[in-house]
PDB file of N, CA and C in Angstrom:
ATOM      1  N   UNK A   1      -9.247  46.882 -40.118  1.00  0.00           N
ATOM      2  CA  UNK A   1      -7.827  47.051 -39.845  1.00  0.00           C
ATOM      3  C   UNK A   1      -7.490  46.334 -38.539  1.00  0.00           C
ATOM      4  N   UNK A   2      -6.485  45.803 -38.491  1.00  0.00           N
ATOM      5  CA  UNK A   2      -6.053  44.765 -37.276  1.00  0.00           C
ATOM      6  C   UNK A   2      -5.256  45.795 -36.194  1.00  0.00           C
ATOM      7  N   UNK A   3      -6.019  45.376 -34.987  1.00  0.00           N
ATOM      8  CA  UNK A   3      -5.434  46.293 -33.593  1.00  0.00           C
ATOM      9  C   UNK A   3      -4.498  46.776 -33.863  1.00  0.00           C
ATOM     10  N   UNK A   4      -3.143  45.888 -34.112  1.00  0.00           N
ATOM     11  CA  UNK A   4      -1.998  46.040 -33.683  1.00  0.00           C
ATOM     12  C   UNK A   4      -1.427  47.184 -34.907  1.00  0.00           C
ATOM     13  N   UNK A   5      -2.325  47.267 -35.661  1.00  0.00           N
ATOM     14  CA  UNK A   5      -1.572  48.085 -37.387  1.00  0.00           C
ATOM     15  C   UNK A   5      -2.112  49.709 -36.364  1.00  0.00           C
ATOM     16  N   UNK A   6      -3.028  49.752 -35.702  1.00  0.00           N
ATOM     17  CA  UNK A   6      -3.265  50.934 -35.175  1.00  0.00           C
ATOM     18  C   UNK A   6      -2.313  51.640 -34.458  1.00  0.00           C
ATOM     19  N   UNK A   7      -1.489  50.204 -33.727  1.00  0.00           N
ATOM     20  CA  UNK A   7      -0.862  50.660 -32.586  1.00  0.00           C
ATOM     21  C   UNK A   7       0.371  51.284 -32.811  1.00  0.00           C
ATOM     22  N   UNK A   8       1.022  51.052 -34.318  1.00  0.00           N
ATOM     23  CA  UNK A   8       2.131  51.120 -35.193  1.00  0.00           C
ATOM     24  C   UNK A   8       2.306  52.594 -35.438  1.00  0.00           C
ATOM     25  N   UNK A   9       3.548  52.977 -35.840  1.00  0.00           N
ATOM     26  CA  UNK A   9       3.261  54.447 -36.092  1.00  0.00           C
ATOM     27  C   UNK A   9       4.815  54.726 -36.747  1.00  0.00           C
ATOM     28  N   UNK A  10       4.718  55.615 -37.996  1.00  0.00           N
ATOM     29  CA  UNK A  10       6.452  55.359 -38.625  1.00  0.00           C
ATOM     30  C   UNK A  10       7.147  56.332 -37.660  1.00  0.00           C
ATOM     31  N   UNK A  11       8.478  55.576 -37.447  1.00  0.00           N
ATOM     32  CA  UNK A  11       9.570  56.375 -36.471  1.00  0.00           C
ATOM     33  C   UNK A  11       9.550  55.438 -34.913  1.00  0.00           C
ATOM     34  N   UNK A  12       8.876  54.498 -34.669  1.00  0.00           N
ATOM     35  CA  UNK A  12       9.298  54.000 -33.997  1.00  0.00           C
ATOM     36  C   UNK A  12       9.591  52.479 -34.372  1.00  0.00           C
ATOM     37  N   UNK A  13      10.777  52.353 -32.875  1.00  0.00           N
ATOM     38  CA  UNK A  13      11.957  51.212 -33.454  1.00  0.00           C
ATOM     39  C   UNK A  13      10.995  49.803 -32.671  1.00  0.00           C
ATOM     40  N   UNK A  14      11.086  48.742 -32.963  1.00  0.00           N
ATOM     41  CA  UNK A  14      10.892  47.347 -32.640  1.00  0.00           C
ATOM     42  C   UNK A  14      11.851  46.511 -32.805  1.00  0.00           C
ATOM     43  N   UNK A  15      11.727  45.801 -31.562  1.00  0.00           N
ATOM     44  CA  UNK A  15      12.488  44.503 -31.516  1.00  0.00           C
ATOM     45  C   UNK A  15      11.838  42.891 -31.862  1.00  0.00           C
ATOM     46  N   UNK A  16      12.492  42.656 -33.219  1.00  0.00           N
ATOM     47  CA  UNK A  16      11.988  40.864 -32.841  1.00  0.00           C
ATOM     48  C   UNK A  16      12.489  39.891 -32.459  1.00  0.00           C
ATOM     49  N   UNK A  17      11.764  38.710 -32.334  1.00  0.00           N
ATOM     50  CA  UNK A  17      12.166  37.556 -31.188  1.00  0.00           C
ATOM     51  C   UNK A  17      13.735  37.558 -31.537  1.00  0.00           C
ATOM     52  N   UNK A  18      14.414  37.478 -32.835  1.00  0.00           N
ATOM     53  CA  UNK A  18      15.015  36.778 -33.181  1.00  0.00           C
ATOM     54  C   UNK A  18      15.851  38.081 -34.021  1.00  0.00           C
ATOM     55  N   UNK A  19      17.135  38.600 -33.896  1.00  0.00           N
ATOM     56  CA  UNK A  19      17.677  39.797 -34.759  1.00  0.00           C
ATOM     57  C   UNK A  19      17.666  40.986 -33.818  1.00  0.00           C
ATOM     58  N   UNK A  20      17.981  42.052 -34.911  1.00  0.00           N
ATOM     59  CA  UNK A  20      18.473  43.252 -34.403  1.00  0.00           C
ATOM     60  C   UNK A  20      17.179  44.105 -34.739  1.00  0.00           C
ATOM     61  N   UNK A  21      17.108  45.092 -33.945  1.00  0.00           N
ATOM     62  CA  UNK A  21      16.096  46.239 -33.618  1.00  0.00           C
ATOM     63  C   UNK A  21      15.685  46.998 -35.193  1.00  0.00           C
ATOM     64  N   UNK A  22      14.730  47.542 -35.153  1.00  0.00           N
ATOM     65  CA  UNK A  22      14.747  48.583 -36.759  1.00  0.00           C
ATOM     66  C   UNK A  22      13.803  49.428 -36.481  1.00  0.00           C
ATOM     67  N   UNK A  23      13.698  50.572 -37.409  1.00  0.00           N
ATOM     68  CA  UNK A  23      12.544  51.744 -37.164  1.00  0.00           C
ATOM     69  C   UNK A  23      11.493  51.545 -38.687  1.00  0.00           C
ATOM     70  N   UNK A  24       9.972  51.564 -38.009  1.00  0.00           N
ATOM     71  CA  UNK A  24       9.254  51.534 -38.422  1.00  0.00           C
ATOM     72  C   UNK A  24       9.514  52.944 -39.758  1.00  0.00           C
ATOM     73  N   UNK A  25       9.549  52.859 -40.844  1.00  0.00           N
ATOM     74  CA  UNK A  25       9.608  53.991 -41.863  1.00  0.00           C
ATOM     75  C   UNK A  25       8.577  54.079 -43.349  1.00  0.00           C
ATOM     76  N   UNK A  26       7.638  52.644 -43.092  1.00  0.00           N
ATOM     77  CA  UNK A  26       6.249  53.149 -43.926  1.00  0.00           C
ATOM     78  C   UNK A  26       5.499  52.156 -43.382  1.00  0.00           C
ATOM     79  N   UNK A  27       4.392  52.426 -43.623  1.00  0.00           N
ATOM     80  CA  UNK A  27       2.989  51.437 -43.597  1.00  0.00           C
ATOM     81  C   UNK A  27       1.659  52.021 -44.148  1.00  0.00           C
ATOM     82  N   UNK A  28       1.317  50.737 -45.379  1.00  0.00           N
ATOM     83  CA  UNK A  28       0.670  50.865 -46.374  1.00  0.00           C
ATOM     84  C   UNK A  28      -0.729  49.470 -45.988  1.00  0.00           C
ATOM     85  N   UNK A  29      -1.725  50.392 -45.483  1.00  0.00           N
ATOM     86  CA  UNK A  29      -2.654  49.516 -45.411  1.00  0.00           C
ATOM     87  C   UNK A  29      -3.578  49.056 -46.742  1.00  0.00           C
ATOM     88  N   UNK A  30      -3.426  49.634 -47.212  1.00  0.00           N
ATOM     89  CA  UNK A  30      -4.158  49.235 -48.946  1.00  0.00           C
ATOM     90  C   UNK A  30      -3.001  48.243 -49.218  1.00  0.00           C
ATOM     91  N   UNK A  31      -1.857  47.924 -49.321  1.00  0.00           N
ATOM     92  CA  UNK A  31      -0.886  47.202 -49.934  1.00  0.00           C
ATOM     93  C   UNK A  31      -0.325  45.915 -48.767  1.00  0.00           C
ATOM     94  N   UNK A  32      -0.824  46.318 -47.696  1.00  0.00           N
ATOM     95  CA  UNK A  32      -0.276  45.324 -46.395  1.00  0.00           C
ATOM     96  C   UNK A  32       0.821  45.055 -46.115  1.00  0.00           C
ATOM     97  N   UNK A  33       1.630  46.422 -46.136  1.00  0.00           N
ATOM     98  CA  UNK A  33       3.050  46.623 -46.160  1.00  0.00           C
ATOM     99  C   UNK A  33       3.471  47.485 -44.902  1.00  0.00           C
ATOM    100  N   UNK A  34       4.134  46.819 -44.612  1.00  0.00           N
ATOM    101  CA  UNK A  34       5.299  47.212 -43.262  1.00  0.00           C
ATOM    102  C   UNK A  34       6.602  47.604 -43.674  1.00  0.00           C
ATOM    103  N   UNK A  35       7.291  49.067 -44.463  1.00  0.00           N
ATOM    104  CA  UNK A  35       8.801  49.225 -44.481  1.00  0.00           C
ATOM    105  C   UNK A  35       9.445  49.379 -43.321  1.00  0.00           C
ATOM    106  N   UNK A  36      10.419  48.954 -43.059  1.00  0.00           N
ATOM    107  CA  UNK A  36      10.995  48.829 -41.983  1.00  0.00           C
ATOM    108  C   UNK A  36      12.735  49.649 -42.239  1.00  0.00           C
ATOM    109  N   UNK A  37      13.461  49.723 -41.564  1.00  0.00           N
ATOM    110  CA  UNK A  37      14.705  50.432 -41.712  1.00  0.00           C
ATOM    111  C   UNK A  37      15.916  49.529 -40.548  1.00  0.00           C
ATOM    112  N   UNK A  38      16.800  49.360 -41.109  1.00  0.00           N
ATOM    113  CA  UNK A  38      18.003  48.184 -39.897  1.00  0.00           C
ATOM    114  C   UNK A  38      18.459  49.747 -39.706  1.00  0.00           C
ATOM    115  N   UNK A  39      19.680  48.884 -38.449  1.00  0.00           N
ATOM    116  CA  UNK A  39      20.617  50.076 -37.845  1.00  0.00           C
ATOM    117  C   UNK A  39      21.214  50.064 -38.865  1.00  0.00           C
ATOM    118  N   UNK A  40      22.149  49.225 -39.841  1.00  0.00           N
ATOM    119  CA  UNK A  40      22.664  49.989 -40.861  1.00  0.00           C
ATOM    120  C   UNK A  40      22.351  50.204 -41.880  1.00  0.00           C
ATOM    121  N   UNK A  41      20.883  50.710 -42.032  1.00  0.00           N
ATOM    122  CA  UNK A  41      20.379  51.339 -43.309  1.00  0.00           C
ATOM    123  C   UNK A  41      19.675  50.583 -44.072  1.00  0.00           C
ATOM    124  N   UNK A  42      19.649  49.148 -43.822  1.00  0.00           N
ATOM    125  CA  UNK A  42      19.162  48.227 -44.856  1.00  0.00           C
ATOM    126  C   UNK A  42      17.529  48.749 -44.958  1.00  0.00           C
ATOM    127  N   UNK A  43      16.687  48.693 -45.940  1.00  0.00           N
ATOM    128  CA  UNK A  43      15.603  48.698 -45.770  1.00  0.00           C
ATOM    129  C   UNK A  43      15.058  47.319 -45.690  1.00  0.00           C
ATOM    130  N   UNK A  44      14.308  46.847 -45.653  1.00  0.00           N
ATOM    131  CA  UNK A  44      13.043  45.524 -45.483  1.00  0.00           C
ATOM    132  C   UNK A  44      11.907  46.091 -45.518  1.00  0.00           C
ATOM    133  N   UNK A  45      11.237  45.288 -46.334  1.00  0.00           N
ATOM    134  CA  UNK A  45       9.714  45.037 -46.578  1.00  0.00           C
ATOM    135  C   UNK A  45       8.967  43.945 -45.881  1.00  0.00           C
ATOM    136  N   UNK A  46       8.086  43.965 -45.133  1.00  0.00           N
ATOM    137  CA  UNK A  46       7.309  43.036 -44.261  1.00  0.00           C
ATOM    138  C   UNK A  46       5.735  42.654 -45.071  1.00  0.00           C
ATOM    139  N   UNK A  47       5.279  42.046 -45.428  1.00  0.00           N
ATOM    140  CA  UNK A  47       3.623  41.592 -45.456  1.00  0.00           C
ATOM    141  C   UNK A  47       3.038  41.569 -44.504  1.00  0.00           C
ATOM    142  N   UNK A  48       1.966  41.871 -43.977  1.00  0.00           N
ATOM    143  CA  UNK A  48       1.320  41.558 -42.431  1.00  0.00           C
ATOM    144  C   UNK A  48       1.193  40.055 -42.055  1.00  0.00           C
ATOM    145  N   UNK A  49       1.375  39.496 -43.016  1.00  0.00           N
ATOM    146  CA  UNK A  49       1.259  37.989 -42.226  1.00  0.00           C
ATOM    147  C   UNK A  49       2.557  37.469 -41.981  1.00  0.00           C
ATOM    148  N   UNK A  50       3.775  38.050 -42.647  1.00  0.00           N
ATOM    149  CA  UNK A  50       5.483  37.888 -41.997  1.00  0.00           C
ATOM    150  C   UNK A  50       5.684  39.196 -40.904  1.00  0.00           C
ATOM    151  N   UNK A  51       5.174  39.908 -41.064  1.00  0.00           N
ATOM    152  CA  UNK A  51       4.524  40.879 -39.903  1.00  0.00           C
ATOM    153  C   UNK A  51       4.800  40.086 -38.388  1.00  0.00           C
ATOM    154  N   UNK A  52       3.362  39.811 -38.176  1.00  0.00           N
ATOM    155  CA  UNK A  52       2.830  39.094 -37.310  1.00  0.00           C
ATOM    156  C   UNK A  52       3.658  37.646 -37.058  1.00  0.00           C
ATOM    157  N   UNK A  53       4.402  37.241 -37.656  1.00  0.00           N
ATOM    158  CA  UNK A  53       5.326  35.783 -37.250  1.00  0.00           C
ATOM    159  C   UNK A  53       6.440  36.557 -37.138  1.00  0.00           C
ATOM    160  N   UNK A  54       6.640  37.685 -36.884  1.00  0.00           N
ATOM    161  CA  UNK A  54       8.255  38.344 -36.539  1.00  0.00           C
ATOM    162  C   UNK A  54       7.553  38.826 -34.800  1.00  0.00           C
ATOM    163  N   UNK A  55       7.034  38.390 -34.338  1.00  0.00           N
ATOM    164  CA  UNK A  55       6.595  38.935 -32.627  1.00  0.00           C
ATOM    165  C   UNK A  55       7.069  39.987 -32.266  1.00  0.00           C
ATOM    166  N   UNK A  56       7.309  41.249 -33.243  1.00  0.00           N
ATOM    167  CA  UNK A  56       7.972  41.964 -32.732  1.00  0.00           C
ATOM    168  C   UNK A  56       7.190  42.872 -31.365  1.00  0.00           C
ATOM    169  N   UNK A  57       7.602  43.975 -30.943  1.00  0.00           N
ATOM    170  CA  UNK A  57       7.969  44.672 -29.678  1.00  0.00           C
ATOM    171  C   UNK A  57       8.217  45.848 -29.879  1.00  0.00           C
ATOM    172  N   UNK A  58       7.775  46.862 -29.838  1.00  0.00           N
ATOM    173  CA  UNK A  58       8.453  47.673 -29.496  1.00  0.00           C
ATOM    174  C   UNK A  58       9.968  48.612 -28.304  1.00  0.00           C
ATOM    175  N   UNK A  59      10.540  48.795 -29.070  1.00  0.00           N
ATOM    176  CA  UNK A  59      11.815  48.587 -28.232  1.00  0.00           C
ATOM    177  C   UNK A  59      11.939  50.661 -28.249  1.00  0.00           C
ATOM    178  N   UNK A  60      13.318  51.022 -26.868  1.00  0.00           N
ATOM    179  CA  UNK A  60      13.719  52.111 -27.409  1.00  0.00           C
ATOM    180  C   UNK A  60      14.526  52.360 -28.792  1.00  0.00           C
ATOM    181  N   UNK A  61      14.949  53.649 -28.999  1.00  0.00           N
ATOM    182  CA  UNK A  61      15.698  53.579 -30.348  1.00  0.00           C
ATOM    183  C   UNK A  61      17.220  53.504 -29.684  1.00  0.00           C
ATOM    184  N   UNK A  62      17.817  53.310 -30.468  1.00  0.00           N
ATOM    185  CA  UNK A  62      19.626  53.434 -30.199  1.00  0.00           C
ATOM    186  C   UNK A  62      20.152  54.546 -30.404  1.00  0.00           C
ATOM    187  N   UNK A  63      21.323  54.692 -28.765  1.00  0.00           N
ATOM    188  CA  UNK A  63      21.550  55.924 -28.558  1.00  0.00           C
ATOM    189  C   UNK A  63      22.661  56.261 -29.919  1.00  0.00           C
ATOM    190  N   UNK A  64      23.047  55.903 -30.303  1.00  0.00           N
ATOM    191  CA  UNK A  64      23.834  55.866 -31.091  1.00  0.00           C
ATOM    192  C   UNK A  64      23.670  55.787 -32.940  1.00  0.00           C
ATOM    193  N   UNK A  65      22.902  56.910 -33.438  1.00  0.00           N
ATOM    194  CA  UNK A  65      22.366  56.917 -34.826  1.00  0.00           C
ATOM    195  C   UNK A  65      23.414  56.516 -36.047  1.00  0.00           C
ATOM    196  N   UNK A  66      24.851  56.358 -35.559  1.00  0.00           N
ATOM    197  CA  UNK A  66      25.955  56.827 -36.550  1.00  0.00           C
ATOM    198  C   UNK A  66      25.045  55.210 -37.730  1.00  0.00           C
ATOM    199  N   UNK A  67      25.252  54.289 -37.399  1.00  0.00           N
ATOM    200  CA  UNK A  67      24.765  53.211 -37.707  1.00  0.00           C
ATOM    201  C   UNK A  67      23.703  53.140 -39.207  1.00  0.00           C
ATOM    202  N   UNK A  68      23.266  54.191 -38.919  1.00  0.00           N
ATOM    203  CA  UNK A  68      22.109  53.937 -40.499  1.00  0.00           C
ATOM    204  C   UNK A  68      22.823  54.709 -41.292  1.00  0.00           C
ATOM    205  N   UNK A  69      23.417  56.099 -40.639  1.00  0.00           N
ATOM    206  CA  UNK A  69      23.674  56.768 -41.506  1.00  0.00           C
ATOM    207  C   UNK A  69      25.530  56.357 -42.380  1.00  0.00           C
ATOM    208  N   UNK A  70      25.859  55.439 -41.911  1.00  0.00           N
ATOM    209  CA  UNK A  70      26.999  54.527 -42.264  1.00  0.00           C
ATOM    210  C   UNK A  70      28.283  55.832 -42.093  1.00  0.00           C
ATOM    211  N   UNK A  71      28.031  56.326 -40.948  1.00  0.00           N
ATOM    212  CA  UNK A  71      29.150  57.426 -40.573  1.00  0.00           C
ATOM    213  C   UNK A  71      30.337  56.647 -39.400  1.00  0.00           C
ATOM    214  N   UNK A  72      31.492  57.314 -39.448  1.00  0.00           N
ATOM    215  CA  UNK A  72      32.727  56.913 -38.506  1.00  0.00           C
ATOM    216  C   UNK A  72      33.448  58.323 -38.782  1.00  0.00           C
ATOM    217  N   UNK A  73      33.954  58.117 -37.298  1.00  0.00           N
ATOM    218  CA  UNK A  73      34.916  59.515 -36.675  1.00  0.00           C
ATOM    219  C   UNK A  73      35.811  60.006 -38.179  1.00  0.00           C
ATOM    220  N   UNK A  74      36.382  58.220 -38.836  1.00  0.00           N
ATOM    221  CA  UNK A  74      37.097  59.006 -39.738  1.00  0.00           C
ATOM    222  C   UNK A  74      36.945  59.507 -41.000  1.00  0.00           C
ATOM    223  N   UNK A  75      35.492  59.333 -41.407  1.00  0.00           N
ATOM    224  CA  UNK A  75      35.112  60.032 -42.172  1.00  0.00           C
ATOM    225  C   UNK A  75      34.662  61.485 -42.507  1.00  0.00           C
ATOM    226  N   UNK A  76      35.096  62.233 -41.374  1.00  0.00           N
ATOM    227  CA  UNK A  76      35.098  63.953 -40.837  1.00  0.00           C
ATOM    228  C   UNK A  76      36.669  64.379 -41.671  1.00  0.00           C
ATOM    229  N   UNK A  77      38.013  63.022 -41.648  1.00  0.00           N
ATOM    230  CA  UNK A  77      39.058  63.362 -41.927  1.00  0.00           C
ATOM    231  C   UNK A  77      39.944  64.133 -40.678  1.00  0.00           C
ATOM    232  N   UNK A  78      39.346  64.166 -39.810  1.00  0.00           N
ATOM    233  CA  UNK A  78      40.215  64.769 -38.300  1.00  0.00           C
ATOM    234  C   UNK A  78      40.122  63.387 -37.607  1.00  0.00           C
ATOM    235  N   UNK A  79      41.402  63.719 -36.572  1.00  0.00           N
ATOM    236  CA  UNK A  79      41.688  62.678 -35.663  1.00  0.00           C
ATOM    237  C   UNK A  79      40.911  63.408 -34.278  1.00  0.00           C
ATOM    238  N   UNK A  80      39.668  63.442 -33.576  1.00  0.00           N
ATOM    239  CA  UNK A  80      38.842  63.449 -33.210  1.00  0.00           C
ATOM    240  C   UNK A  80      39.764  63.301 -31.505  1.00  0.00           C
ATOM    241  N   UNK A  81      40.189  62.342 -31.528  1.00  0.00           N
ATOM    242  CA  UNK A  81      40.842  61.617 -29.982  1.00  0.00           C
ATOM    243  C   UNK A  81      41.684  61.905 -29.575  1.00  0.00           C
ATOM    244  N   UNK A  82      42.816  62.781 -31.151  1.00  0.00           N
ATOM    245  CA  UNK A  82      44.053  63.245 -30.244  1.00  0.00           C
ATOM    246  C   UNK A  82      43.267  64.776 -29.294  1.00  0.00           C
ATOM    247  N   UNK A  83      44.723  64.759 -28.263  1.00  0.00           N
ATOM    248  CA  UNK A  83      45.087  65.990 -27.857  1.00  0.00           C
ATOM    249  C   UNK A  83      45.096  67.494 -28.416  1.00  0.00           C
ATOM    250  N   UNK A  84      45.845  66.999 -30.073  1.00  0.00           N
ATOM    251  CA  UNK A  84      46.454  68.184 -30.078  1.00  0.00           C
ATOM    252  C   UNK A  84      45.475  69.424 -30.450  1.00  0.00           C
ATOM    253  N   UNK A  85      45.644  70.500 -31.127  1.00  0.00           N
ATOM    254  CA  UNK A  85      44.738  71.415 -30.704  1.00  0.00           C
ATOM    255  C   UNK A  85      43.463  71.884 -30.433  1.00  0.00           C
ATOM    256  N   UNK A  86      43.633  71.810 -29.224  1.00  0.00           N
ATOM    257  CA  UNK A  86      42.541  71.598 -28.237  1.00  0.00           C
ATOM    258  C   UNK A  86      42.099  72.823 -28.040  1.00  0.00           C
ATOM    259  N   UNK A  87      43.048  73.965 -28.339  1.00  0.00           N
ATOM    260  CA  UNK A  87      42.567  75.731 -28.484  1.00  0.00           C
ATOM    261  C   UNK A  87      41.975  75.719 -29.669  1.00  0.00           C
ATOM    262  N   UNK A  88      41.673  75.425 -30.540  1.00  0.00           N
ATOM    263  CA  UNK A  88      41.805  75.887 -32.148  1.00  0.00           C
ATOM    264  C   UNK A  88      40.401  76.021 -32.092  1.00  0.00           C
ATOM    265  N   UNK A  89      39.392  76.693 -32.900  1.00  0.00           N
ATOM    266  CA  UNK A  89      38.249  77.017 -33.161  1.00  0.00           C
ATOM    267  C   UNK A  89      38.001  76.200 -34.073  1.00  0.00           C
ATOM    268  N   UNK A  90      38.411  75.350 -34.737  1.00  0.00           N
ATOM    269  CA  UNK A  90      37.600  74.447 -35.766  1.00  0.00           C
ATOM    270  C   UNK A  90      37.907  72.989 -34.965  1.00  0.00           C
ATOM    271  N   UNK A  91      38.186  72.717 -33.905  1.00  0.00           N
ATOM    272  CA  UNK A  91      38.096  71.446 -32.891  1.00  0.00           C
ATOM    273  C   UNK A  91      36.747  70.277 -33.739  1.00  0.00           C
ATOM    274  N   UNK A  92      35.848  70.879 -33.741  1.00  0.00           N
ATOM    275  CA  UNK A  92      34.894  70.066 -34.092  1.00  0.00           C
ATOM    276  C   UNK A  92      33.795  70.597 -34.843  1.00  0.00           C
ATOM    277  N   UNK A  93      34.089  70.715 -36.297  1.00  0.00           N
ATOM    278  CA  UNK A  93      33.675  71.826 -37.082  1.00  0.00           C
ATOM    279  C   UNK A  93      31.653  71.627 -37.067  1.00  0.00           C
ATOM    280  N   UNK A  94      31.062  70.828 -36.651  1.00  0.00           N
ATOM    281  CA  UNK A  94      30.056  70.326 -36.367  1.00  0.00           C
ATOM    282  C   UNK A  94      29.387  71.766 -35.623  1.00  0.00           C
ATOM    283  N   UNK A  95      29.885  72.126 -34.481  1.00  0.00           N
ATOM    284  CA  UNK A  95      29.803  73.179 -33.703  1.00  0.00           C
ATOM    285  C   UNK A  95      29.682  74.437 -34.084  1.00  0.00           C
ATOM    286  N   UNK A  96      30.218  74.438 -35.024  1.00  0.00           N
ATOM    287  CA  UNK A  96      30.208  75.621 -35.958  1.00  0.00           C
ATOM    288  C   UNK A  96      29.718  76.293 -37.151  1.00  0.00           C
ATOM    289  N   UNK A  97      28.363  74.770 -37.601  1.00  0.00           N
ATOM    290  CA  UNK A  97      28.141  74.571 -38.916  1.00  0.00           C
ATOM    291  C   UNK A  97      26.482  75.978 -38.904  1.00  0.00           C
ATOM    292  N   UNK A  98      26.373  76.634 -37.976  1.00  0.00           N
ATOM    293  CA  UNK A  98      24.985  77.778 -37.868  1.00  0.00           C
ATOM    294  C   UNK A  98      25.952  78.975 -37.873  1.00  0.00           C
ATOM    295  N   UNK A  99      26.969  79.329 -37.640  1.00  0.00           N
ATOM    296  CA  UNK A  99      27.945  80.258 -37.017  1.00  0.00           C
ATOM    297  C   UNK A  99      27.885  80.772 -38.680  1.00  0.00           C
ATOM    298  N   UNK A 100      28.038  82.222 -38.611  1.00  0.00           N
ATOM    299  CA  UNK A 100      28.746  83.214 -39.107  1.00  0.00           C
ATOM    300  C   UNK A 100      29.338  83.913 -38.741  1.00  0.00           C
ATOM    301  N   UNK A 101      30.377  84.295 -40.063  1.00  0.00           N
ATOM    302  CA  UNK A 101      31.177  84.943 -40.010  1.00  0.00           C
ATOM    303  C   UNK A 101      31.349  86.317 -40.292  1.00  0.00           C
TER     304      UNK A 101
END
């Protein structure tokens, strides 16, 4: 097994020379497969020898997950930014999703 397949581990993100960051999400040493995951969800499949010509890096992950999971404010259906009720108990129903009643 080659050093660097040791050093690998699924859940962490890499950067290559060239593109945007992704998280490691399989590796198949019987098959010589690298799945990989983009920020927006795409999957990719790597071979170890397109592997190894992508120089990748390990990078941090992005603070910002909305990206894979192909989420936006307005898909909650609330306007998130206004003002208006700012008393109301369902403000950000997220907050509330362990709560009983």
């Amino acid at each position: 097994m080659a050093e660097w397949l040791r050093e690998m581990s699924v859940g962490e993100w890499y950067q290559p020379e060239e593109g945007e960051p992704f998280e490691i999400v399989g590796l198949d040493s019987k098959a010589e497969v690298v799945l990989v995951q983009h920020f927006d969800g795409t999957l990719e499949e790597f071979d170890f020898d397109n592997w190894a010509e992508l120089r990748a890096r390990p990078c941090a992950p992005p603070e910002d997950y909305s990206g894979a999971l192909d989420l936006d404010k307005s898909d909650a259906g609330l306007d998130f930014d206004s003002g208006s009720g700012s008393g109301e108990r369902w403000q950000d129903p997220l907050d509330f999703l362990d709560s009983r009643f």
